[in-house]
C-alpha atoms as a PDB file:
ATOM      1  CA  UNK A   1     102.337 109.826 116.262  1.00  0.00           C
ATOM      2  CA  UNK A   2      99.132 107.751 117.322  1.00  0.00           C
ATOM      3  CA  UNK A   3      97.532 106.702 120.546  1.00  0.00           C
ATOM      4  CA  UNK A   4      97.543 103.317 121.982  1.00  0.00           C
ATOM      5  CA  UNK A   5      96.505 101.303 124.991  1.00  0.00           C
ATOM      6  CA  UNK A   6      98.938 100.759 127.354  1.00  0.00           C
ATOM      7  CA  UNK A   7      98.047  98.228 129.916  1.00  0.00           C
ATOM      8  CA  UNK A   8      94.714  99.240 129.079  1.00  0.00           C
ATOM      9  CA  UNK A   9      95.134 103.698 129.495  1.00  0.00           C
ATOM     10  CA  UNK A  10      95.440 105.400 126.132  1.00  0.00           C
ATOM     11  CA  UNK A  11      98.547 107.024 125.697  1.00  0.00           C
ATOM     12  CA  UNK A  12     100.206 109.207 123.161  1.00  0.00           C
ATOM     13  CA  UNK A  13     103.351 107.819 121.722  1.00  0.00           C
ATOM     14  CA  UNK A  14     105.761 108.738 119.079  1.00  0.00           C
ATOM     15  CA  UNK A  15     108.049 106.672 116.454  1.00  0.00           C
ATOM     16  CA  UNK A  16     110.890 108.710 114.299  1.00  0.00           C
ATOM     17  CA  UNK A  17     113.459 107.230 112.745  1.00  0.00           C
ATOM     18  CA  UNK A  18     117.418 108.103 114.313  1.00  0.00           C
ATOM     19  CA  UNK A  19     119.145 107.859 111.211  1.00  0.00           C
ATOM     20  CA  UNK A  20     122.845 108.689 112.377  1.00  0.00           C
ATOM     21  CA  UNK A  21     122.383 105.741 115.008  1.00  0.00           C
ATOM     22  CA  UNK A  22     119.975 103.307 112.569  1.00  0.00           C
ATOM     23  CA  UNK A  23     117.193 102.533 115.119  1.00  0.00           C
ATOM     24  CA  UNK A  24     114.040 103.727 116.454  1.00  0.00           C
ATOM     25  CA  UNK A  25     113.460 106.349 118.915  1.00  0.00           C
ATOM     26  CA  UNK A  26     110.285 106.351 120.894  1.00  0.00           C
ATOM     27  CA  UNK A  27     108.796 108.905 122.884  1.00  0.00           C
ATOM     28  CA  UNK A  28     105.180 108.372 125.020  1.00  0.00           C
ATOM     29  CA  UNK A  29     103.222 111.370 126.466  1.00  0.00           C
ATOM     30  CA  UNK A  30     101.826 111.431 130.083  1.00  0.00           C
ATOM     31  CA  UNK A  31     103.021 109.682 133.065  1.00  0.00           C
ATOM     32  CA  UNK A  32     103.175 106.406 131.558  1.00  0.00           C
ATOM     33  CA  UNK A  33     104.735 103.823 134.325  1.00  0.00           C
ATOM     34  CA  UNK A  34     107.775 101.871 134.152  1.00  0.00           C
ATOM     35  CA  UNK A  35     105.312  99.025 133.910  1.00  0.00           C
ATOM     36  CA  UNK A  36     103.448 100.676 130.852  1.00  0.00           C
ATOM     37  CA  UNK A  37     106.727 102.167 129.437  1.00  0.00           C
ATOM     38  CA  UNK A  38     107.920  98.642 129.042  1.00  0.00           C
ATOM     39  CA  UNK A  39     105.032  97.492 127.503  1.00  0.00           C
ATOM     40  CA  UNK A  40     105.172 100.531 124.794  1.00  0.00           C
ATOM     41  CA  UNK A  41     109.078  99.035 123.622  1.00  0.00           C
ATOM     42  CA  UNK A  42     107.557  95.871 123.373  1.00  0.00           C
ATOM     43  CA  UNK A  43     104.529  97.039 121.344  1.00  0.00           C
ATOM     44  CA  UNK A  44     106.508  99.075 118.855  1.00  0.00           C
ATOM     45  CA  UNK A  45     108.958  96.237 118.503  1.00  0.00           C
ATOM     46  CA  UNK A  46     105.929  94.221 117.595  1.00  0.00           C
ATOM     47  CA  UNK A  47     104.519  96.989 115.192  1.00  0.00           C
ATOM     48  CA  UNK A  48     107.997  97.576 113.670  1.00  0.00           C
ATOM     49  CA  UNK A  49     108.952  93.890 113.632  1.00  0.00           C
ATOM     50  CA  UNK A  50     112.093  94.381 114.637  1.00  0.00           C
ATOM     51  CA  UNK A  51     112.752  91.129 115.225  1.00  0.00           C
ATOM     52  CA  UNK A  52     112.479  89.680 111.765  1.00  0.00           C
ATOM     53  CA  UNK A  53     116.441  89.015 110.308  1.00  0.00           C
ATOM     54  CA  UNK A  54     115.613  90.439 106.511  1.00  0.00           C
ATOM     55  CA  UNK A  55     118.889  89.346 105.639  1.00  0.00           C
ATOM     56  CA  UNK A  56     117.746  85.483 105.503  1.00  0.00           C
ATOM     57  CA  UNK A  57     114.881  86.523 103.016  1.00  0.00           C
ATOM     58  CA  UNK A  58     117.102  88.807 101.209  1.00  0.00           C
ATOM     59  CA  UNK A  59     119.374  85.614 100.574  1.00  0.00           C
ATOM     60  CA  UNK A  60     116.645  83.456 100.007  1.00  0.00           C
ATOM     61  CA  UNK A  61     115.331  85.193  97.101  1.00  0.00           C
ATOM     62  CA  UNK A  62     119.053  86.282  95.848  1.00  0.00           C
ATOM     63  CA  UNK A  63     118.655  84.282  92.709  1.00  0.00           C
ATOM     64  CA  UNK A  64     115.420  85.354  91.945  1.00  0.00           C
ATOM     65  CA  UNK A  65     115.174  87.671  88.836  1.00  0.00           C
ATOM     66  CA  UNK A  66     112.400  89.034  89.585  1.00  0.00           C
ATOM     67  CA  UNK A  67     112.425  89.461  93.501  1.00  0.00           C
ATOM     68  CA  UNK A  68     115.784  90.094  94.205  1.00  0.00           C
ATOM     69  CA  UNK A  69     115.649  93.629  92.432  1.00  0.00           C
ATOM     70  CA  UNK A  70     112.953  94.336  94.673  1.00  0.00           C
ATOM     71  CA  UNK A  71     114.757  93.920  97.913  1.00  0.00           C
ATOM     72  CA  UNK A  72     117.281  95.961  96.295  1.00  0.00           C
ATOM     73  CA  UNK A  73     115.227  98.725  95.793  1.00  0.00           C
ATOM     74  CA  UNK A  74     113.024  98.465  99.265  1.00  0.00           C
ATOM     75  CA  UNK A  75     116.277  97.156 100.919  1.00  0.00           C
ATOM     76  CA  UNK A  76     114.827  97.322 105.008  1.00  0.00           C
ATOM     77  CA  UNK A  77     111.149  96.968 104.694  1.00  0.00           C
ATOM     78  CA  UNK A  78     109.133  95.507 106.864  1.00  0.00           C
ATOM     79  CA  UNK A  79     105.769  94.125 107.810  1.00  0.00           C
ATOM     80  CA  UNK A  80     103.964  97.128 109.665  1.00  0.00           C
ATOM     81  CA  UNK A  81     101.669  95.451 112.271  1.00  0.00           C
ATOM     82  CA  UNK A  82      98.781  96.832 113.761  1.00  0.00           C
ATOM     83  CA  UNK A  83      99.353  97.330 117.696  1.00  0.00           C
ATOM     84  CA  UNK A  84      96.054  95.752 118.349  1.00  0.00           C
ATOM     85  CA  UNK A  85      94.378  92.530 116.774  1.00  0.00           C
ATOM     86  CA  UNK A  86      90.711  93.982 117.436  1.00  0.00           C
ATOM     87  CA  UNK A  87      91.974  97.097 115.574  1.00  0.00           C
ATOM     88  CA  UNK A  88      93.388  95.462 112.830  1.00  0.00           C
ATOM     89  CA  UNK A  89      90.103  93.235 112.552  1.00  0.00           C
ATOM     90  CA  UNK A  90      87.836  95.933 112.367  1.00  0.00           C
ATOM     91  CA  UNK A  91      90.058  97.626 109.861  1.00  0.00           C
ATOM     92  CA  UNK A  92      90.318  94.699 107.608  1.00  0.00           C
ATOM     93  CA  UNK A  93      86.043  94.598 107.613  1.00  0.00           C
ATOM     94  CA  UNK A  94      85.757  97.815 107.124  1.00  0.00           C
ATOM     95  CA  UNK A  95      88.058  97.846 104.311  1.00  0.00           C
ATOM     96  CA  UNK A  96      86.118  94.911 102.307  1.00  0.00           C
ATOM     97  CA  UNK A  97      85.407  95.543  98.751  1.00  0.00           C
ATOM     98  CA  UNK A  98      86.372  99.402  99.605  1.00  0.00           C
ATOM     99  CA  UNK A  99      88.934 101.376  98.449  1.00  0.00           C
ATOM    100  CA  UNK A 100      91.220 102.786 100.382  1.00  0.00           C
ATOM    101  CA  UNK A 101      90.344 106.285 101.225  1.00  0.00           C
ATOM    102  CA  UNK A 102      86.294 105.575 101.989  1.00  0.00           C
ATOM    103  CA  UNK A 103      88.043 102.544 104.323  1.00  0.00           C
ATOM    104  CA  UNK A 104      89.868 105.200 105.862  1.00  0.00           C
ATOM    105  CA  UNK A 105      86.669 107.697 106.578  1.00  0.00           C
ATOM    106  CA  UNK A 106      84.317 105.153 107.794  1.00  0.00           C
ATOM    107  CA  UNK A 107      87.211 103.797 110.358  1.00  0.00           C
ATOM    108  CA  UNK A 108      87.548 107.693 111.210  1.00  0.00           C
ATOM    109  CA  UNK A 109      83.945 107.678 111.745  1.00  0.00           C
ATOM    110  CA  UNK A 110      83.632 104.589 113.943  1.00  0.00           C
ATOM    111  CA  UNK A 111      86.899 105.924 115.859  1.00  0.00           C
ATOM    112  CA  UNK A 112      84.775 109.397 116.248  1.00  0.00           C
ATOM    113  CA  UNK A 113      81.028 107.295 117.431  1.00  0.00           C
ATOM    114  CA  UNK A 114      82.457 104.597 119.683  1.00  0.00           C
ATOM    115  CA  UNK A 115      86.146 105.809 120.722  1.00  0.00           C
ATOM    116  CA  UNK A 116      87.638 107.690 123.602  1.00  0.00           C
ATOM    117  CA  UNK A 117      89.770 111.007 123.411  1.00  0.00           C
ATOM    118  CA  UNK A 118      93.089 111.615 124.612  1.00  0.00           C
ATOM    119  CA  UNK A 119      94.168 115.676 125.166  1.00  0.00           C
ATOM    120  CA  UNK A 120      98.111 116.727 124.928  1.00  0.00           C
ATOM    121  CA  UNK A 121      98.925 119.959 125.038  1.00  0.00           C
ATOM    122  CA  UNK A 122      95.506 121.310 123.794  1.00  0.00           C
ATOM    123  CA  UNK A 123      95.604 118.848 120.907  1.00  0.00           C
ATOM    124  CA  UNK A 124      92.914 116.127 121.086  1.00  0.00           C
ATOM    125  CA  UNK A 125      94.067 112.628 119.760  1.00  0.00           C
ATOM    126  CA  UNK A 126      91.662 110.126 118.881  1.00  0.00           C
ATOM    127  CA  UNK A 127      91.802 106.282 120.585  1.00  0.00           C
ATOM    128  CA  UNK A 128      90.262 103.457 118.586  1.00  0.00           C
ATOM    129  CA  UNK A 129      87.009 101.770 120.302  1.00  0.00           C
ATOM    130  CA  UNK A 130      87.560  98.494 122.649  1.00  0.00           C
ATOM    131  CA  UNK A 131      85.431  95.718 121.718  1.00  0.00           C
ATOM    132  CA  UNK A 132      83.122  96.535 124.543  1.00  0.00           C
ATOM    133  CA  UNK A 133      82.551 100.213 123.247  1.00  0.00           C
ATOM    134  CA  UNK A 134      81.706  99.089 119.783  1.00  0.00           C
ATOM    135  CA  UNK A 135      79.696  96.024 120.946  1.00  0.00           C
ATOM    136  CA  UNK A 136      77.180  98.961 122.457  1.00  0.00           C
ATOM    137  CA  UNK A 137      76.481 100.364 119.293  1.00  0.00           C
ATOM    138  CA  UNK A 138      73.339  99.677 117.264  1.00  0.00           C
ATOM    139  CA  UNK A 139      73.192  98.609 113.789  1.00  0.00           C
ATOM    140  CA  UNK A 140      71.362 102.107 112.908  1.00  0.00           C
ATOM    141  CA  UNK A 141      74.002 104.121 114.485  1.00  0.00           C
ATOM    142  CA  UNK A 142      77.270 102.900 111.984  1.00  0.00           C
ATOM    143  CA  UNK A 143      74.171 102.852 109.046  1.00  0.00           C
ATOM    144  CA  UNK A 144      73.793 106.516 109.418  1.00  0.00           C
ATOM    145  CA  UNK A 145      77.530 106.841 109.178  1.00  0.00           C
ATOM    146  CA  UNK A 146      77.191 104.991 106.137  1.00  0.00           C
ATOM    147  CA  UNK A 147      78.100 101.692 106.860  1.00  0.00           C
ATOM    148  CA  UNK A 148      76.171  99.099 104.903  1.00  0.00           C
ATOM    149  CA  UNK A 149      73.937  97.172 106.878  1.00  0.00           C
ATOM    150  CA  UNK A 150      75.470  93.690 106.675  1.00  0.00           C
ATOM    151  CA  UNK A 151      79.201  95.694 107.305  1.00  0.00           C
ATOM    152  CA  UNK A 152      77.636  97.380 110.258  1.00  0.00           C
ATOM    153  CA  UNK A 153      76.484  93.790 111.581  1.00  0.00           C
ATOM    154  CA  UNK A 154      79.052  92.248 110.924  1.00  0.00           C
ATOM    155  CA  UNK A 155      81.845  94.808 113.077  1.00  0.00           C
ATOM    156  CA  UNK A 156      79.013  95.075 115.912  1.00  0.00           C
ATOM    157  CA  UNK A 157      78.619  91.155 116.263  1.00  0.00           C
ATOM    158  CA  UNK A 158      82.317  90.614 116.063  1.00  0.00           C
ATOM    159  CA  UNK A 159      82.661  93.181 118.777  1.00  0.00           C
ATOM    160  CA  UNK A 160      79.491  91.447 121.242  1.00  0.00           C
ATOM    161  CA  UNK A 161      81.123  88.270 120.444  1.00  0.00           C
ATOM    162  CA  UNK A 162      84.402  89.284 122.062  1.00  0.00           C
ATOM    163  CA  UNK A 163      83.651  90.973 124.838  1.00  0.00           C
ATOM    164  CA  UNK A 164      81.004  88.592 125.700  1.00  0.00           C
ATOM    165  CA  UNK A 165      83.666  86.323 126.380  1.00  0.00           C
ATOM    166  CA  UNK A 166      83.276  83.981 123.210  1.00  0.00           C
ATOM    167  CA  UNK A 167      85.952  84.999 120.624  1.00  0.00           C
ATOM    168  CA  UNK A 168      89.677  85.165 122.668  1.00  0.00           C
ATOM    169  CA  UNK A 169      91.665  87.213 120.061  1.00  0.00           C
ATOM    170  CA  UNK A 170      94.831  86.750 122.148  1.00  0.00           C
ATOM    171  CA  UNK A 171      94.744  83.556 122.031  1.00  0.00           C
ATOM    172  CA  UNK A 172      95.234  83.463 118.123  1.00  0.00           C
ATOM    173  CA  UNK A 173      98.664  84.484 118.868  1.00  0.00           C
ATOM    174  CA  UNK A 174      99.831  80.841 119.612  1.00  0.00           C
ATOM    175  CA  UNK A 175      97.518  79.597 116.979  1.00  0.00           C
ATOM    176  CA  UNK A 176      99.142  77.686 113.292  1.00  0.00           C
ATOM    177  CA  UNK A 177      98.189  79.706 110.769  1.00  0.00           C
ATOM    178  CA  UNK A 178      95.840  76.875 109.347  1.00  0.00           C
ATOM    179  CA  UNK A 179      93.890  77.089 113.214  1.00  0.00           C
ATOM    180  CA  UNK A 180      93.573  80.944 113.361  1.00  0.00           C
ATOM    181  CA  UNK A 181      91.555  79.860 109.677  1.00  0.00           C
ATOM    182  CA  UNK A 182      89.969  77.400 111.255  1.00  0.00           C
ATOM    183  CA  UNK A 183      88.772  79.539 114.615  1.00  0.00           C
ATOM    184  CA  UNK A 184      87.806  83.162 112.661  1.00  0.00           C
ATOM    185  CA  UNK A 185      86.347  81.338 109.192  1.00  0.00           C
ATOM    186  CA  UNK A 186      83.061  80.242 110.449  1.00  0.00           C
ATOM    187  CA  UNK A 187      82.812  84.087 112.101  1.00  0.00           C
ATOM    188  CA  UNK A 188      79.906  85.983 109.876  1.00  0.00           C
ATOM    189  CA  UNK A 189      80.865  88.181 107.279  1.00  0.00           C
ATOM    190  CA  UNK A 190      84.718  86.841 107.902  1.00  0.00           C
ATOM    191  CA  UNK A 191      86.292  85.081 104.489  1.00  0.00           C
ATOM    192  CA  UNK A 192      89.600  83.755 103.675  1.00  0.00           C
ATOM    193  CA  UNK A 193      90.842  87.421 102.309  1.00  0.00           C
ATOM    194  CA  UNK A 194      89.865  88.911 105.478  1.00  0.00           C
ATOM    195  CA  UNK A 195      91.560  85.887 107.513  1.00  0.00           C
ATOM    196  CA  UNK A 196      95.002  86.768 105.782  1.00  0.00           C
ATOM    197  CA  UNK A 197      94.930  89.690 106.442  1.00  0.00           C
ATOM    198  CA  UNK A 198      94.774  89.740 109.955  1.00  0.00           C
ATOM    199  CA  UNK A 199      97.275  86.989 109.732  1.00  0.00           C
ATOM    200  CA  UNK A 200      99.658  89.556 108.089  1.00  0.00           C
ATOM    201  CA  UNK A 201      98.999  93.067 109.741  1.00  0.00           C
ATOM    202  CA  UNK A 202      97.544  91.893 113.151  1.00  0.00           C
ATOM    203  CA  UNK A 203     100.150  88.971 113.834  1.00  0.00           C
ATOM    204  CA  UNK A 204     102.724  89.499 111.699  1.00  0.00           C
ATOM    205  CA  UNK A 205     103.237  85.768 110.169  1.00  0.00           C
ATOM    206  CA  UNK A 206     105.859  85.861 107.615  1.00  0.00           C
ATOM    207  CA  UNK A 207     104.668  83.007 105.180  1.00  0.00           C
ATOM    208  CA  UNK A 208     101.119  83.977 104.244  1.00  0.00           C
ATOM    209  CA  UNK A 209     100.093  84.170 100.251  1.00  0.00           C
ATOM    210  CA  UNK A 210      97.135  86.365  99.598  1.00  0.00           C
ATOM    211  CA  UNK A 211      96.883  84.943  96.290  1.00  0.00           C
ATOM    212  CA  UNK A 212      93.771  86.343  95.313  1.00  0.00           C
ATOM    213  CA  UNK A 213      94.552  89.889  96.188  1.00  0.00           C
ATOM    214  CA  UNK A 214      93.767  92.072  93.500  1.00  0.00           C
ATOM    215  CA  UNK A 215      96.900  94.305  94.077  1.00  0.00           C
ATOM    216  CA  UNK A 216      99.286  91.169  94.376  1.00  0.00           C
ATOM    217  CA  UNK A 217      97.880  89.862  90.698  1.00  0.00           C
ATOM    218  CA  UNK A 218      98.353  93.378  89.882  1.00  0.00           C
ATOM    219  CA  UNK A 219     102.136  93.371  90.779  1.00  0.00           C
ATOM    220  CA  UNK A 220     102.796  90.163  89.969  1.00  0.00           C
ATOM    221  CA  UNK A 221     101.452  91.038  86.183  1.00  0.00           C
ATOM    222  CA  UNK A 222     103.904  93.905  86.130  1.00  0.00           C
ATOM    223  CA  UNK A 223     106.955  92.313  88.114  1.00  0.00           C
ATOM    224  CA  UNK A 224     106.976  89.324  85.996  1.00  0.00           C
ATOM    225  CA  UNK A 225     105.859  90.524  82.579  1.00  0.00           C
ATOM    226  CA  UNK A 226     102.566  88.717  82.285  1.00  0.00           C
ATOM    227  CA  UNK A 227     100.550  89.706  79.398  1.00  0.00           C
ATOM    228  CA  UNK A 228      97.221  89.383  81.595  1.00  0.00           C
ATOM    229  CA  UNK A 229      96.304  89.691  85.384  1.00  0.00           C
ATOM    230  CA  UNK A 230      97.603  86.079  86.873  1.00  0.00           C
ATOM    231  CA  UNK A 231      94.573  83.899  88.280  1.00  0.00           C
ATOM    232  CA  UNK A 232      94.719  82.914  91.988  1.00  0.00           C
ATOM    233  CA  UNK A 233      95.996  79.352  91.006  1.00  0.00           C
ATOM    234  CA  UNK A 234      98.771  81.357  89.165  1.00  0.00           C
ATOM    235  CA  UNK A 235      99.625  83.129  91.806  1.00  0.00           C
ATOM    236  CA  UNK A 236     100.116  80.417  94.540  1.00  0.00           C
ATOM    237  CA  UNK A 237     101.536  78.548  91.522  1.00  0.00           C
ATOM    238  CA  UNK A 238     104.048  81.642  91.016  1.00  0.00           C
ATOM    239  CA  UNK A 239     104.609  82.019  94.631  1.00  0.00           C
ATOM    240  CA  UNK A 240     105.515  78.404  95.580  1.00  0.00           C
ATOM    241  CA  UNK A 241     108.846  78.899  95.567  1.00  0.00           C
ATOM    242  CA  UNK A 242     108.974  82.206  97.927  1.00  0.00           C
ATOM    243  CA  UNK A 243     107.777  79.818 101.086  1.00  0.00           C
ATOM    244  CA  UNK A 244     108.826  80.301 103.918  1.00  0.00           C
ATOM    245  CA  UNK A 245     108.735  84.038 103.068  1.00  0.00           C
ATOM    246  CA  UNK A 246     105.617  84.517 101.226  1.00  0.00           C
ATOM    247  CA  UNK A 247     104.443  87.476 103.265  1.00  0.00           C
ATOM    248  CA  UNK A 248     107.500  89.887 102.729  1.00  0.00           C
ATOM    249  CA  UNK A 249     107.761  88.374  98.967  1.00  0.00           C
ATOM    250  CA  UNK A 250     104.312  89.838  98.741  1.00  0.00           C
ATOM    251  CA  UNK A 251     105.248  93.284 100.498  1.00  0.00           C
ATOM    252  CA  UNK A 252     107.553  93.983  98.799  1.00  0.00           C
ATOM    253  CA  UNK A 253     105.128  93.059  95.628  1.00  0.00           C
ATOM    254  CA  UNK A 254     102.805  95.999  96.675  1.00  0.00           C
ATOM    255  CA  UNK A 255     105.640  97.968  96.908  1.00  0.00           C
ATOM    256  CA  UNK A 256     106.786  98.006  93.413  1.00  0.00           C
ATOM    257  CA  UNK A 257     103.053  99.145  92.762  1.00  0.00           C
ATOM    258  CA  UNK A 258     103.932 102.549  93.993  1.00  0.00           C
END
């Protein structure tokens, strides 16, 4: 369960797996329209990714020692997308040099500050901030949250810059890879980490190697029996041959970490 915008209105929806029929079932509180009911099966599709065939990485990595006991084990995983690419950029700042639980609280917070409220059935849901909410927000107000000054720049100036009219984040979506780089990397406080990984959880691309992710070098150690944590080079080195499937290669990588 989570809220979401639907043609701009938050709504309420909800995602369970129908095991006896092997598919999704979706519900959406309110009085959604057929118009906004529409647009919440496309979104889940989208955050789901339904529409990726597994079965063609599955073979592609069949002969892989390493790999293919992996999609044995995770056999139907897939790439869970953010339903929002302002969302999942925020979330990716936030999350810089943090682990994951303090992430988690400070996006909590910011939701709390800058977002809106939805009520169902006396429970009160929270909606993550638009760009225009946050870009109100002064430095100060995310410092006393315990944001760090540069992090609590760089959110709010990502967030002016947007709704300003400046930075078109839907427009990324028909973007190569190598131009979405090329369009967010001269953003402050935005890096090449940060740049994959809205390339992986806000659009979903399938052949993206974080190389110098700490937890893929942490599963790629353990996976393939390395004596010490692979370098970056190593990695892309290692990973050359999962192309064009790098992304799921590498999800299913943090997998085996749990």
């Amino acid at each position: 369960m989570r809220t979401v915008r639907l043609h701009g209105g938050p709504y309420l929806i909800g995602v369970r797996h129908d095991e006896s029929n092997q598919c999704l079932q979706v519900t959406v509180r309110g009085e959604p329209s057929d118009e906004q009911l529409a647009e919440a099966d496309r979104l889940v599709r989208y955050m789901f990714s339904t529409e990726v065939d597994l079965s063609e990485f599955y073979r592609h990595v069949a002969e892989d020692e390493y790999l293919a006991p992996l999609t044995k084990k995770f056999t139907g995983t897939r790439m869970v997308r953010e339903p929002d690419l302002f969302e999942s950029f925020v979330k990716t700042i936030i999350s810089q040099q943090l682990n994951l639980t303090f992430a988690g609280t400070l996006t909590n917070r910011l939701i709390a500050l800058a977002g809106d409220t939805l009520d169902i059935d006396g429970e009160t849901w929270p909606v993550f901030p638009t760009p225009e909410q946050v870009a109100q927000l002064e430095y100060e107000q995310l410092r006393e949250l315990q944001f760090s000054r540069r992090k609590a720049e760089y959110i709010i100036d990502l967030a002016r810059k947007i709704a300003c009219g400046d930075l078109d984040l839907n427009r990324l979506q028909d973007m190569s890879d190598a131009d979405v780089m090329k369009t967010l990397m001269p953003i402050r406080g935005v890096g090449r980490w940060t740049v994959e990984c809205l390339l992986l959880f806000g659009l979903g691309r399938p052949n993206l190697l974080p190389a110098a992710d700490i937890g893929l070098r942490n599963a790629v150690r353990h996976v393939y029996g390395l004596e010490s944590q692979p370098t970056e080079a190593q990695v892309r080195e290692i990973g050359s041959s999962w192309s064009p499937w790098c992304s799921y290669a590498t999800l299913y990588l943090w997998e085996s970490l749990d």
